[in-house]
C-alpha atoms as a PDB file:
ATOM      1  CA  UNK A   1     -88.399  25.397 -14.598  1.00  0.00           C
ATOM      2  CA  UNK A   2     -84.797  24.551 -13.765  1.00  0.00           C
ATOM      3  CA  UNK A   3     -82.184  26.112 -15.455  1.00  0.00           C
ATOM      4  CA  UNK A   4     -79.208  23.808 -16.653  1.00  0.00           C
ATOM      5  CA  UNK A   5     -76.149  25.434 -15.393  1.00  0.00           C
ATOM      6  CA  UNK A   6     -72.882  25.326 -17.657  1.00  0.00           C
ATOM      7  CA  UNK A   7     -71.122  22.144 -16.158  1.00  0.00           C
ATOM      8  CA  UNK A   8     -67.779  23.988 -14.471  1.00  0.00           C
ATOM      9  CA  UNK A   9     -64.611  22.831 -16.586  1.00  0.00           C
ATOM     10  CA  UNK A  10     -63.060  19.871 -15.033  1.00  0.00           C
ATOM     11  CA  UNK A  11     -60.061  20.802 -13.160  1.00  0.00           C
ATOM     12  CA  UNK A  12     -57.227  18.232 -13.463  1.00  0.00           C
ATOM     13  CA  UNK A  13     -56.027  16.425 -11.410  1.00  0.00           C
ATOM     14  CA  UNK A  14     -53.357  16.684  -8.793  1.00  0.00           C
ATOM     15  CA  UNK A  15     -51.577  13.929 -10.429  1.00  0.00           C
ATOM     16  CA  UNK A  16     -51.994  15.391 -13.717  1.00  0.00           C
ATOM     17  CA  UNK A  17     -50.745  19.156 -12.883  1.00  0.00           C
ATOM     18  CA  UNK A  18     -47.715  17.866 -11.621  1.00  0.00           C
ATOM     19  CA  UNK A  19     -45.084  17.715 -13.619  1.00  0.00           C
ATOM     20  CA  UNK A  20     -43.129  14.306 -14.470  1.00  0.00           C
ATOM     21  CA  UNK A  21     -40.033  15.612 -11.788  1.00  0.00           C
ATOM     22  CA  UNK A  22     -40.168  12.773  -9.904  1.00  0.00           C
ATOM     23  CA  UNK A  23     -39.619  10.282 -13.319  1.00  0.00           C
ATOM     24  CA  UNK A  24     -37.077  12.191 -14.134  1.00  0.00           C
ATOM     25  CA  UNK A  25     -35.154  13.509 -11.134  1.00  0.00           C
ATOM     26  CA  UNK A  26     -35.151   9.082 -10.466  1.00  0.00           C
ATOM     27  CA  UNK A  27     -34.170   8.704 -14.008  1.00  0.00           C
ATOM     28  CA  UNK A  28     -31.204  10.988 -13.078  1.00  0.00           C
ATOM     29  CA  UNK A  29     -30.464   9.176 -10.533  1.00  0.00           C
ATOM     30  CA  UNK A  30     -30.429   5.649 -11.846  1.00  0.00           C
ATOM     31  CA  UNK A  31     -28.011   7.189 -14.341  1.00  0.00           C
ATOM     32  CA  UNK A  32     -25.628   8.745 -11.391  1.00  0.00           C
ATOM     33  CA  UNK A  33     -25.611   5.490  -9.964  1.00  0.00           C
ATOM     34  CA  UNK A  34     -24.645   3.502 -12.860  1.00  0.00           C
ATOM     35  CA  UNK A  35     -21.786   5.874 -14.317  1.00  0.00           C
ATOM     36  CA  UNK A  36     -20.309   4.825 -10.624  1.00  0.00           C
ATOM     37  CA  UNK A  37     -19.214   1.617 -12.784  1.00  0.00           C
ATOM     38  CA  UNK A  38     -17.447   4.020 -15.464  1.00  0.00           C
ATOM     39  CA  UNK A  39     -15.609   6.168 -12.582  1.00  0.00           C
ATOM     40  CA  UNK A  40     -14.553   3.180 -10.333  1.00  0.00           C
ATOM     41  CA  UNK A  41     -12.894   1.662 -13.823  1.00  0.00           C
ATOM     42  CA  UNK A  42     -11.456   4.741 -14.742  1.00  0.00           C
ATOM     43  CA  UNK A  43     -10.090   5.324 -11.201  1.00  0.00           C
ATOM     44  CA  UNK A  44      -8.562   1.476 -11.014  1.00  0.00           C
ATOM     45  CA  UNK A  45      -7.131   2.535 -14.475  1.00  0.00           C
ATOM     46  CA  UNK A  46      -5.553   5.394 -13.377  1.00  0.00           C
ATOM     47  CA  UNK A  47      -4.556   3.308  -9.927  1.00  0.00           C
ATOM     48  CA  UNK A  48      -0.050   3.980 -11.016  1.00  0.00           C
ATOM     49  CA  UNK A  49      -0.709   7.697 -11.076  1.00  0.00           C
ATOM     50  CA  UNK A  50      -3.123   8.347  -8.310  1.00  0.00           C
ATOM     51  CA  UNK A  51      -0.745   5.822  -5.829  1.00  0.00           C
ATOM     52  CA  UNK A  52       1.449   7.775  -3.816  1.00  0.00           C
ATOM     53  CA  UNK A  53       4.184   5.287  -3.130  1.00  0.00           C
ATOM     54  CA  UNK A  54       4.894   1.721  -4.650  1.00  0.00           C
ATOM     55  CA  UNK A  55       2.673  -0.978  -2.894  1.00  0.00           C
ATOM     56  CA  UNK A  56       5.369  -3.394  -2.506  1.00  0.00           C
ATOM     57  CA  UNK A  57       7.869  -1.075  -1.290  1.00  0.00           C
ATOM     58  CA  UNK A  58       8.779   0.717   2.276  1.00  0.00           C
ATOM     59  CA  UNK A  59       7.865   4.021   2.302  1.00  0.00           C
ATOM     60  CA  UNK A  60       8.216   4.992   5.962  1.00  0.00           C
ATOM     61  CA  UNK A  61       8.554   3.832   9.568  1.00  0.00           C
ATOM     62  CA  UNK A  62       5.852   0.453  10.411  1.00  0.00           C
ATOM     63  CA  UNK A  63       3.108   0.838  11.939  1.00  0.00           C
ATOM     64  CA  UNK A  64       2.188   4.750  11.118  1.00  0.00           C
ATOM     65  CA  UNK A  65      -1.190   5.930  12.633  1.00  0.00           C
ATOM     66  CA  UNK A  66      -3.663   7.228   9.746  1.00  0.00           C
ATOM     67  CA  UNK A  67      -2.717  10.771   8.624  1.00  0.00           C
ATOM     68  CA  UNK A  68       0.763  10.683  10.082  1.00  0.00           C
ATOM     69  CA  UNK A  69       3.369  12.012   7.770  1.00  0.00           C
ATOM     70  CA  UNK A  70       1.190  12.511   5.011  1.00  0.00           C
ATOM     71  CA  UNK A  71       0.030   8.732   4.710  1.00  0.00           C
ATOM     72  CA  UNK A  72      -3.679   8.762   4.891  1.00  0.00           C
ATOM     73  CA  UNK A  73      -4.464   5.521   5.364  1.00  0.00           C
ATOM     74  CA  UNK A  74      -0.944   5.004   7.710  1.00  0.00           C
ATOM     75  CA  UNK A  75       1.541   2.379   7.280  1.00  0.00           C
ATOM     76  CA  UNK A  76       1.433  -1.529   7.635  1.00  0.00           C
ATOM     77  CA  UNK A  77       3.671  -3.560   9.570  1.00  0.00           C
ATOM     78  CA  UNK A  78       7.392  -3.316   7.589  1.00  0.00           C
ATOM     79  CA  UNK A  79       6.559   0.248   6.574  1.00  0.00           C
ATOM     80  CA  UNK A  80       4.401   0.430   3.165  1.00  0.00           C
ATOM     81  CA  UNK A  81       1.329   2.517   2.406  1.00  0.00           C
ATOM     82  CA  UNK A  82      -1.475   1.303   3.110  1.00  0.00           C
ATOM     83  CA  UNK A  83      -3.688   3.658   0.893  1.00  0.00           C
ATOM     84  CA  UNK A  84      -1.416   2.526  -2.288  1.00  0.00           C
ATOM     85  CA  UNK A  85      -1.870  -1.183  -1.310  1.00  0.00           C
ATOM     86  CA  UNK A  86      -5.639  -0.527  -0.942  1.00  0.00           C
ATOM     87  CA  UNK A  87      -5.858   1.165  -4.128  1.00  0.00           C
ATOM     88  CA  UNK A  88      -3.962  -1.511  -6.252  1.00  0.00           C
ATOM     89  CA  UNK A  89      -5.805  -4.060  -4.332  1.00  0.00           C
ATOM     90  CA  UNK A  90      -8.983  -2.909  -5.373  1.00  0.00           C
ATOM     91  CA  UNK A  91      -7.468  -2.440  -9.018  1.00  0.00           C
ATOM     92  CA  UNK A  92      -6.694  -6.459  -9.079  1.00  0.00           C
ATOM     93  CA  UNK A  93     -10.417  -7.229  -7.674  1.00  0.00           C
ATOM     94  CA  UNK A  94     -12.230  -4.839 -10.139  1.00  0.00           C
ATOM     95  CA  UNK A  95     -10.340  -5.923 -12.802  1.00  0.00           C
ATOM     96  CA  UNK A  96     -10.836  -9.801 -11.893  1.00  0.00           C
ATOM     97  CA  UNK A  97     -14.651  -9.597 -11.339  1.00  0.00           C
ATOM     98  CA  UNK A  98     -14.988  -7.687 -14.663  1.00  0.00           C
ATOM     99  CA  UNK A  99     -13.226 -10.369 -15.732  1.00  0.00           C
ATOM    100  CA  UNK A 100     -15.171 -13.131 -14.464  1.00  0.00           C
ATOM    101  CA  UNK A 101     -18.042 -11.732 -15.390  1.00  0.00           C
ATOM    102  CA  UNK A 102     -17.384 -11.079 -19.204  1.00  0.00           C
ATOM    103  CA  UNK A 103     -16.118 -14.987 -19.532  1.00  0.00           C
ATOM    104  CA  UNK A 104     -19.593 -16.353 -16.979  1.00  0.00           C
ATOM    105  CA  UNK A 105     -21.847 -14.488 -19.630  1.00  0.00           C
ATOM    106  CA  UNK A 106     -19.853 -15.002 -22.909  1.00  0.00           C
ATOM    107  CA  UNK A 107     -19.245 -19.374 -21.908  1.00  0.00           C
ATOM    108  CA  UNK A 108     -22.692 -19.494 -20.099  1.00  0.00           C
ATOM    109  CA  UNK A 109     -24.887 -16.949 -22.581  1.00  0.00           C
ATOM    110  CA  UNK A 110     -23.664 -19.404 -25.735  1.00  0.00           C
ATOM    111  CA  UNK A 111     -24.567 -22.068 -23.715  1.00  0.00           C
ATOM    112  CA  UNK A 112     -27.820 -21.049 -22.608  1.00  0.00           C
ATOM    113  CA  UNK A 113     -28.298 -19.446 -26.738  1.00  0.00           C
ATOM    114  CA  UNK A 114     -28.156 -23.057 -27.916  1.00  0.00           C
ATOM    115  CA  UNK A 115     -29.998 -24.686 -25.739  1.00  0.00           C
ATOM    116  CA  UNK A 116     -33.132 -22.598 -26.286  1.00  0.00           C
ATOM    117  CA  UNK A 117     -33.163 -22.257 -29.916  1.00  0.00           C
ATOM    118  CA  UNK A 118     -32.331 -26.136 -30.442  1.00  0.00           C
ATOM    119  CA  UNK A 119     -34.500 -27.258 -27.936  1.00  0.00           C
ATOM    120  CA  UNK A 120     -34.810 -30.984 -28.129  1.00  0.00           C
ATOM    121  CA  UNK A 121     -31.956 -33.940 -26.524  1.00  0.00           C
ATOM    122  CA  UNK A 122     -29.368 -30.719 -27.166  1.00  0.00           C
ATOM    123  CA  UNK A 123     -30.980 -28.901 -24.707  1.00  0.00           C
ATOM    124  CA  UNK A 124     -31.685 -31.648 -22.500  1.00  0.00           C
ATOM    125  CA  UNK A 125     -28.010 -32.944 -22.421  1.00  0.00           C
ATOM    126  CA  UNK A 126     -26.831 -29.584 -21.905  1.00  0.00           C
ATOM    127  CA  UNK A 127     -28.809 -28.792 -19.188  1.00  0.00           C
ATOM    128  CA  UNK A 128     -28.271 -31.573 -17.278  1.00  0.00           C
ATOM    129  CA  UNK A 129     -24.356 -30.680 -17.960  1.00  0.00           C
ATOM    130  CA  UNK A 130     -25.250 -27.006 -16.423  1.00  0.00           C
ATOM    131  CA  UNK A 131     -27.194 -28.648 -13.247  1.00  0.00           C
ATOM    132  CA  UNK A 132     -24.322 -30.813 -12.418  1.00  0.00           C
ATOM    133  CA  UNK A 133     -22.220 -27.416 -12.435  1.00  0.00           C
ATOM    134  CA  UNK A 134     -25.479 -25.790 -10.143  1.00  0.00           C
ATOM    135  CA  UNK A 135     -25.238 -29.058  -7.645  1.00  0.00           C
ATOM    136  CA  UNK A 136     -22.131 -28.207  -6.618  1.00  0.00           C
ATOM    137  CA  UNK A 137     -22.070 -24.906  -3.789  1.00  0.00           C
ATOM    138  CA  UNK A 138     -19.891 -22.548  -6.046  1.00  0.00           C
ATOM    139  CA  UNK A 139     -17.144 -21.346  -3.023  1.00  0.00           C
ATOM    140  CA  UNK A 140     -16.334 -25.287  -2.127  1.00  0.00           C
ATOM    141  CA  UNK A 141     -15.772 -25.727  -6.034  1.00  0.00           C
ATOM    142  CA  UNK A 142     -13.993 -23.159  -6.464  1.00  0.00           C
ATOM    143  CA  UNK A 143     -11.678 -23.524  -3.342  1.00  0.00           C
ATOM    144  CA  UNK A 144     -11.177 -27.364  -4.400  1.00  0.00           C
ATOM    145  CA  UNK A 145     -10.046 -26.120  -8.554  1.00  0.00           C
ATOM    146  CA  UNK A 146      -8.129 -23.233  -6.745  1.00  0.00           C
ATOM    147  CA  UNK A 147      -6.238 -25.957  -4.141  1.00  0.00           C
ATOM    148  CA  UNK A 148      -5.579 -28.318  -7.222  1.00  0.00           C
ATOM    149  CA  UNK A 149      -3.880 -25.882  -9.528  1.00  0.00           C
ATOM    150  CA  UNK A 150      -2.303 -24.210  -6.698  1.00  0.00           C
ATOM    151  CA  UNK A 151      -2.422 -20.367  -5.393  1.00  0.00           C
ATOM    152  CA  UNK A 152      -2.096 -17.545  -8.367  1.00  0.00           C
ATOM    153  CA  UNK A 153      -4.753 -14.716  -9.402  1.00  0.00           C
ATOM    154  CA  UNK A 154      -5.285 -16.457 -12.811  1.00  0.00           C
ATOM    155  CA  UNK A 155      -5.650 -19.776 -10.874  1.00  0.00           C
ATOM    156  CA  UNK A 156      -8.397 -18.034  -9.008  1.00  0.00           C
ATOM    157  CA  UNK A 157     -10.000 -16.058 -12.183  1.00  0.00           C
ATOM    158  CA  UNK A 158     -10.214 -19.690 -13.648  1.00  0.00           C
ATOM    159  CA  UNK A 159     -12.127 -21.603 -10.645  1.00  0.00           C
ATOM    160  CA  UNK A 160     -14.439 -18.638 -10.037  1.00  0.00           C
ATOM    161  CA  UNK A 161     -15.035 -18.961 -13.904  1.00  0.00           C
ATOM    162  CA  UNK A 162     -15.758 -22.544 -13.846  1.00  0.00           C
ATOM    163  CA  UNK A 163     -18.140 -22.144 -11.292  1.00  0.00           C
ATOM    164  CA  UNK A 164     -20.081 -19.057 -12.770  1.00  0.00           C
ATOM    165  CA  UNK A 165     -21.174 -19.474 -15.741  1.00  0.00           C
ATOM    166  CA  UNK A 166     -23.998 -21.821 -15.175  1.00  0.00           C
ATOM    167  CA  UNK A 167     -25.970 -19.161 -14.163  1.00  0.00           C
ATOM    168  CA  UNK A 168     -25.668 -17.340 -16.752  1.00  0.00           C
ATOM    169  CA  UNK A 169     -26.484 -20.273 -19.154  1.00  0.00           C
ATOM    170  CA  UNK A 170     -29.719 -20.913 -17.147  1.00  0.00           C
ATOM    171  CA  UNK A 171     -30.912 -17.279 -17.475  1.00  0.00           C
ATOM    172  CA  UNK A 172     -29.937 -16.913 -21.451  1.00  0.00           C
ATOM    173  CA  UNK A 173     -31.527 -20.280 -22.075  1.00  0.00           C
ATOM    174  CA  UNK A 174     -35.210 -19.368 -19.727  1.00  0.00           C
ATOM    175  CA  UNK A 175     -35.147 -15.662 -21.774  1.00  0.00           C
ATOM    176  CA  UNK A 176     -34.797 -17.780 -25.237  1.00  0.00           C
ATOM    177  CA  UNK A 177     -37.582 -20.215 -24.428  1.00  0.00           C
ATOM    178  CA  UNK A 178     -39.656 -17.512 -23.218  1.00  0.00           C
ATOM    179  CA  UNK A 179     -38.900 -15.505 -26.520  1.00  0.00           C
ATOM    180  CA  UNK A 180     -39.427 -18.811 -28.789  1.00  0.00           C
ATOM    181  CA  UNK A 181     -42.853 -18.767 -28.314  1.00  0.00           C
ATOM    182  CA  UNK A 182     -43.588 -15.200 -29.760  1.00  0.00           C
ATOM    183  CA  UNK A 183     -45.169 -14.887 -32.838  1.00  0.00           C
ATOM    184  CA  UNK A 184     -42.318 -13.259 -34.766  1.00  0.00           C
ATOM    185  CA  UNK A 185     -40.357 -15.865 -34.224  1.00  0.00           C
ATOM    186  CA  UNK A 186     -42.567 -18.371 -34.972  1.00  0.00           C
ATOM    187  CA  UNK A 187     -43.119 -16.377 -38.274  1.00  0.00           C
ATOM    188  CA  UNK A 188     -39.826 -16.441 -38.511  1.00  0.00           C
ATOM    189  CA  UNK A 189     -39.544 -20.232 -38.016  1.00  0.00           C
ATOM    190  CA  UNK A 190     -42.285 -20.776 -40.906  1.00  0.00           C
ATOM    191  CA  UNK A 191     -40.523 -18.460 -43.159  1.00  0.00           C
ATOM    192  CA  UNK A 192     -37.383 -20.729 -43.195  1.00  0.00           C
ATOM    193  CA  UNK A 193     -35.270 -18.637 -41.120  1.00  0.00           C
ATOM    194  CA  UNK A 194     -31.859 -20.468 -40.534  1.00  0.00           C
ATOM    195  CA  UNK A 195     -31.374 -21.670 -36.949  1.00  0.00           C
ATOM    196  CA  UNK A 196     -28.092 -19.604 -36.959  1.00  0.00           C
ATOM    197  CA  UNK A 197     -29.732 -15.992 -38.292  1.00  0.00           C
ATOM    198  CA  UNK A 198     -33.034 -16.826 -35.654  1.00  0.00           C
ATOM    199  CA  UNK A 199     -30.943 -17.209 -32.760  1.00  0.00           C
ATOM    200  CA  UNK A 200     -28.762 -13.834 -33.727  1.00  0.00           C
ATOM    201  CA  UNK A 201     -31.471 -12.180 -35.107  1.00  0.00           C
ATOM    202  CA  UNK A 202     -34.407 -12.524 -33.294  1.00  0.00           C
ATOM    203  CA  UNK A 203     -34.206 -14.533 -29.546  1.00  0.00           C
ATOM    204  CA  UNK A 204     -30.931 -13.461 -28.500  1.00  0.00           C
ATOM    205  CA  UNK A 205     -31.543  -9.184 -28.337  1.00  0.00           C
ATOM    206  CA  UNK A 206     -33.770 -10.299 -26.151  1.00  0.00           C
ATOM    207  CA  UNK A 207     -32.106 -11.664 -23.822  1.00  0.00           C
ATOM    208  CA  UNK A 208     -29.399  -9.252 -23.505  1.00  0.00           C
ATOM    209  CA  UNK A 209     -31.343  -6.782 -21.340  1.00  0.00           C
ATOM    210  CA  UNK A 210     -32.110  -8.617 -18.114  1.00  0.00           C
ATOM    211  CA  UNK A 211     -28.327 -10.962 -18.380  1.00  0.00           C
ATOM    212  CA  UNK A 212     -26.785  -7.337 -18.429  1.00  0.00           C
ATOM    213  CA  UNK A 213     -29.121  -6.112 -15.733  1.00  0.00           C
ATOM    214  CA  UNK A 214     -27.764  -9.989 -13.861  1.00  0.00           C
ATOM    215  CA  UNK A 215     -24.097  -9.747 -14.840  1.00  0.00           C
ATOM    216  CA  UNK A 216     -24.010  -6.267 -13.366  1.00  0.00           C
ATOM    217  CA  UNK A 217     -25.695  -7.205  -9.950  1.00  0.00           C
ATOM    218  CA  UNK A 218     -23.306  -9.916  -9.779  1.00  0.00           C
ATOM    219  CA  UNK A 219     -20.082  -7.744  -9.728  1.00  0.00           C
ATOM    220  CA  UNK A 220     -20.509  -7.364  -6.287  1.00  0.00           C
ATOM    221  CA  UNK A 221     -21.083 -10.724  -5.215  1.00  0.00           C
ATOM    222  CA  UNK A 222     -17.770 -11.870  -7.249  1.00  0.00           C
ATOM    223  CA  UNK A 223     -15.645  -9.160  -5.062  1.00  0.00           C
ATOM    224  CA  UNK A 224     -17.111 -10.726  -2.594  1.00  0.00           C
ATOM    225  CA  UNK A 225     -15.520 -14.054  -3.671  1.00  0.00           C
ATOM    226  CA  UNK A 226     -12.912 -13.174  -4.622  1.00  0.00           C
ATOM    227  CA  UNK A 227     -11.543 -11.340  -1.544  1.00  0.00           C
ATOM    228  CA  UNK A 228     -12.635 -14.433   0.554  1.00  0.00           C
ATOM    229  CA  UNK A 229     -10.384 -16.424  -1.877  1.00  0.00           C
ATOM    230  CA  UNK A 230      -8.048 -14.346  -1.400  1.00  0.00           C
ATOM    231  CA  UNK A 231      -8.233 -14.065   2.769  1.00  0.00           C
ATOM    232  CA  UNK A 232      -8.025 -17.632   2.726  1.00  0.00           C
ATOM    233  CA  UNK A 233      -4.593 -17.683   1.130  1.00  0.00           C
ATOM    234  CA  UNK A 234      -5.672 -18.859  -2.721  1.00  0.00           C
ATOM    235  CA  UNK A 235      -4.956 -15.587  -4.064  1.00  0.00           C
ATOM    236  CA  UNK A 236      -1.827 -14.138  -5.043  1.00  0.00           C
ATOM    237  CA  UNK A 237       1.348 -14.589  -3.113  1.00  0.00           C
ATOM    238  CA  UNK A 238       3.151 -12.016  -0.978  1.00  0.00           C
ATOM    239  CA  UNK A 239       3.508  -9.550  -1.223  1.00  0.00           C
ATOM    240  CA  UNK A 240       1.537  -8.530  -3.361  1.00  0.00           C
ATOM    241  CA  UNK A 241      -1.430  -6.205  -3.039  1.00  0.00           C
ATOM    242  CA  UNK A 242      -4.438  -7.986  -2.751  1.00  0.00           C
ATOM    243  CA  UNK A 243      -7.330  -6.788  -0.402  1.00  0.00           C
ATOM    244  CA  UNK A 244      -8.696  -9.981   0.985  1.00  0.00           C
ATOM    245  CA  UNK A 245      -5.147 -11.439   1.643  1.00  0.00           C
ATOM    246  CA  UNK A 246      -3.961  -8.058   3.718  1.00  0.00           C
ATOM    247  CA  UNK A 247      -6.770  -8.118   5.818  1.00  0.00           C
ATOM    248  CA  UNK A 248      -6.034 -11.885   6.782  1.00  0.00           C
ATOM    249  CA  UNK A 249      -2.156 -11.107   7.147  1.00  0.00           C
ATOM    250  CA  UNK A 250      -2.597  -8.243   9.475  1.00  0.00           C
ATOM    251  CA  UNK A 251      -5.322 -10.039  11.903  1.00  0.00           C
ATOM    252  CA  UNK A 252      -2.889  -9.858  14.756  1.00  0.00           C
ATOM    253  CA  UNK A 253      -2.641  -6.273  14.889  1.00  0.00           C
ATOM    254  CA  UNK A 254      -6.442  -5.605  14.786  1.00  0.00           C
ATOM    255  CA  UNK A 255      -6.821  -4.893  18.678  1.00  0.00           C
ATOM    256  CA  UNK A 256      -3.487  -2.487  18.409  1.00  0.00           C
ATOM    257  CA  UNK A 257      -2.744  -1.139  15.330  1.00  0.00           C
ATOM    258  CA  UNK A 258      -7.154  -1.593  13.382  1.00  0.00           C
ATOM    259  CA  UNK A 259      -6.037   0.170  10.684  1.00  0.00           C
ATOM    260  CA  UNK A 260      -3.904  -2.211   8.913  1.00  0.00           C
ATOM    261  CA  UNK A 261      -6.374  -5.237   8.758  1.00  0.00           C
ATOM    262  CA  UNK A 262      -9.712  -2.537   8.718  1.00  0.00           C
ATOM    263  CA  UNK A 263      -8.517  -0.544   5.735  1.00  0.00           C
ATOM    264  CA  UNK A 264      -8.327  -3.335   2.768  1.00  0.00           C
ATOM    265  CA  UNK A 265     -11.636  -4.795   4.785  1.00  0.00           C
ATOM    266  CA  UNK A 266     -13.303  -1.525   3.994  1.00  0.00           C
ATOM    267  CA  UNK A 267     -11.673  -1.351   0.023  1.00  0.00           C
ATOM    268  CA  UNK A 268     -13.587  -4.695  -0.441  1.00  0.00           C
ATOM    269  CA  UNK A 269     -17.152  -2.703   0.787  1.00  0.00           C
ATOM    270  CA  UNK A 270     -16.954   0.034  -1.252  1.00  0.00           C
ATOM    271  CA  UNK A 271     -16.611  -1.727  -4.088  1.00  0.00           C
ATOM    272  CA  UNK A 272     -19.210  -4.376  -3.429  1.00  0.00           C
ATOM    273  CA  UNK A 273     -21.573  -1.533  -2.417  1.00  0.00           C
ATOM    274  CA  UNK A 274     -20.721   0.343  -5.569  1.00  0.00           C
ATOM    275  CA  UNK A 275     -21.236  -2.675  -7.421  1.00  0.00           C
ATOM    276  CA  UNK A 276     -24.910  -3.527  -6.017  1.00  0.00           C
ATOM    277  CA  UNK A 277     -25.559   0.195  -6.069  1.00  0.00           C
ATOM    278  CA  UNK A 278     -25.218   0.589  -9.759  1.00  0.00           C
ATOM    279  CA  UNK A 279     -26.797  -3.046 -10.340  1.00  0.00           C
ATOM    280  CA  UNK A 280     -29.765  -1.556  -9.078  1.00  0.00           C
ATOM    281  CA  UNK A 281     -29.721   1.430 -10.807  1.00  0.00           C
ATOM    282  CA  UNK A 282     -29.153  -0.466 -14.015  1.00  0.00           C
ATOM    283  CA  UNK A 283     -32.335  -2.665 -13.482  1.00  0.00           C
ATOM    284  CA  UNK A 284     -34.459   0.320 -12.564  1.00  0.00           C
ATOM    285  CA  UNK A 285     -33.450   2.012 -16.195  1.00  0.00           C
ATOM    286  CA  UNK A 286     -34.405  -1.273 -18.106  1.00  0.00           C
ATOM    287  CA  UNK A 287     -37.719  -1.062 -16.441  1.00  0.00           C
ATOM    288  CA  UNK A 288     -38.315   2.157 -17.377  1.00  0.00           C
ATOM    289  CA  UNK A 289     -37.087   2.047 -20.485  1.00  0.00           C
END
C-alpha cells in the first residue's frame, strides 16, 4: 500500500522572495527627477548671486576662449560673460514657460471645467471656440500676435498664451466628461448638488492629476518656443540676455569663435531636457500612486 508522503512546503517564488527594491529604488528615482524642477527654480532664483559679472556689461577683452581668465564659458564679441548671460537667459525662459504654463492651465482648465459639467449648446459653442484656436499651427499664431504687438518678452508671454491654452481646455473638459459619468457624481446629480459645488467638489480633483502630469511635460516644449521666438528676433531687444536671441546674434562667429553662439544653444537643452526629464518622472509617480 502506498504511503502518502507529507506534500514538501511550497517554496515561494522568485518573484515573491525578492524584495520590492526595484519599486522603490524607481520610486526614488521618479522623485530625483522631479525635484530637478525645484532646483532649476531655485537656481534661476538665485541667478544675481550665482552670476559672476553683470550680463549687460563688459567684463573683459572680446572674444575670450572658455576658461581664460577665469570666465568659464569665455567672452562674447564686445567683451561680456557669457556664463552670466547664459544664466540670466535661462532665468527669463524658466520664468516665462512657468509662466505660460500657469495662465494655459488656469484660462484653458476653466474653460475645459465648464464645458464638461454644463454639457449641452455651452459646451458645444465653446468647443467650437477652442477648435478654431486648435486650427490654427500654434508657432505661425503666435509669430503673427507677436509681429502685431511688436517685439517685448511680455508681447511674447501673451501670444504663446493665446495659443496654449486650448489644449489645456480640451484635456480638462475630456477628464470631466469622462468623470461625469461615474456613479458618485451621478448620485451627486440626483441629490441636488449645485452645478457650482459638483464641478469643485467632485469632477474637477479629478482632473488635476493627468493636466499636472500635461502642464509639466509641456515646460519643455514652451522653452522650446520660446527660444525660437526669441532667435527669430520677437523676443526682447538688445541687449538683453535672452538665450534664443544670442545664439542668432552670434551666428557669424560659429566657424571661429563656437562658443559664443554654442553656449546659449546648449542653456536652451538643458533646460528642455530637464523639463521632459522631470515630466516623465512626474507621470511615472501618478501611475504608481
Amino acid at each position: 500500500m502506498a504511503v502518502a508522503l507529507p506534500a514538501a512546503p511550497a517554496v515561494p517564488s522568485r518573484e515573491r522572495r525578492l524584495p520590492a527594491l526595484p519599486q522603490s529604488r524607481s520610486t526614488v528615482i521618479n522623485w530625483i527627477g522631479f525635484s530637478l524642477v525645484i532646483v532649476v527654480t531655485l537656481v534661476c532664483v538665485a541667478v544675481p548671486v550665482l552670476a559672476p559679472h553683470d550680463p549687460l556689461t563688459p567684463a573683459a577683452m572680446p572674444l575670450q576662449p572658455p576658461g581664460t581668465d577665469g570666465f568659464l564659458l569665455g567672452t562674447d564679441s564686445i567683451g561680456r560673460d557669457i556664463l552670466s548671460r547664459v544664466l540670466y537667459g535661462a532665468r527669463s525662459s524658466w520664468f516665462a514657460a512657468l509662466a505660460v504654463v500657469a495662465i494655459g492651465v488656469a484660462i484653458g482648465g476653466l474653460v475645459g471645467l465648464i464645458a464638461g459639467t454644463a454639457g449641452g449648446w455651452v459646451d458645444t459653442v465653446l468647443m467650437r471656440i477652442t477648435d478654431a484656436f486648435l486650427s490654427i499651427p500654434a508657432p505661425v499664431l503666435a509669430i503673427a500676435v507677436v509681429a502685431a504687438l511688436g517685439p517685448g518678452f511680455l508681447h511674447t508671454l501673451f501670444a504663446v498664451s493665446i495659443v496654449w491654452w486650448p489644449f489645456y481646455a480640451r484635456l480638462v473638459r475630456g477628464e470631466v466628461a469622462r468623470l461625469a459619468a461615474r456613479p458618485h457624481v451621478e448620485a451627486a446629480k440626483l441629490a441636488g448638488v449645485s452645478p457650482l459645488r459638483l464641478a469643485g467638489r467632485h469632477l474637477l480633483p479629478g482632473a488635476v492629476p493627468n493636466t499636472l502630469v500635461a502642464a509639466s511635460l509641456d515646460i519643455g516644449t514652451l522653452i522650446l518656443t520660446l527660444a525660437a521666438l526669441s532667435f527669430l528676433g520677437l523676443g526682447q531687444a538688445a541687449p538683453a540676455a535672452e538665450l534664443g536671441a544670442d545664439a542668432a546674434r552670434n551666428l557669424s562667429y560659429f566657424l571661429q569663435q563656437w562658443w559664443i553662439p554654442v553656449m546659449p544653444g546648449l542653456g536652451v537643452l538643458v533646460l528642455a531636457l530637464t523639463a521632459n526629464i522631470a515630466g516623465d518622472c512626474l507621470r511615472n509617480l501618478m501611475k504608481t500612486s
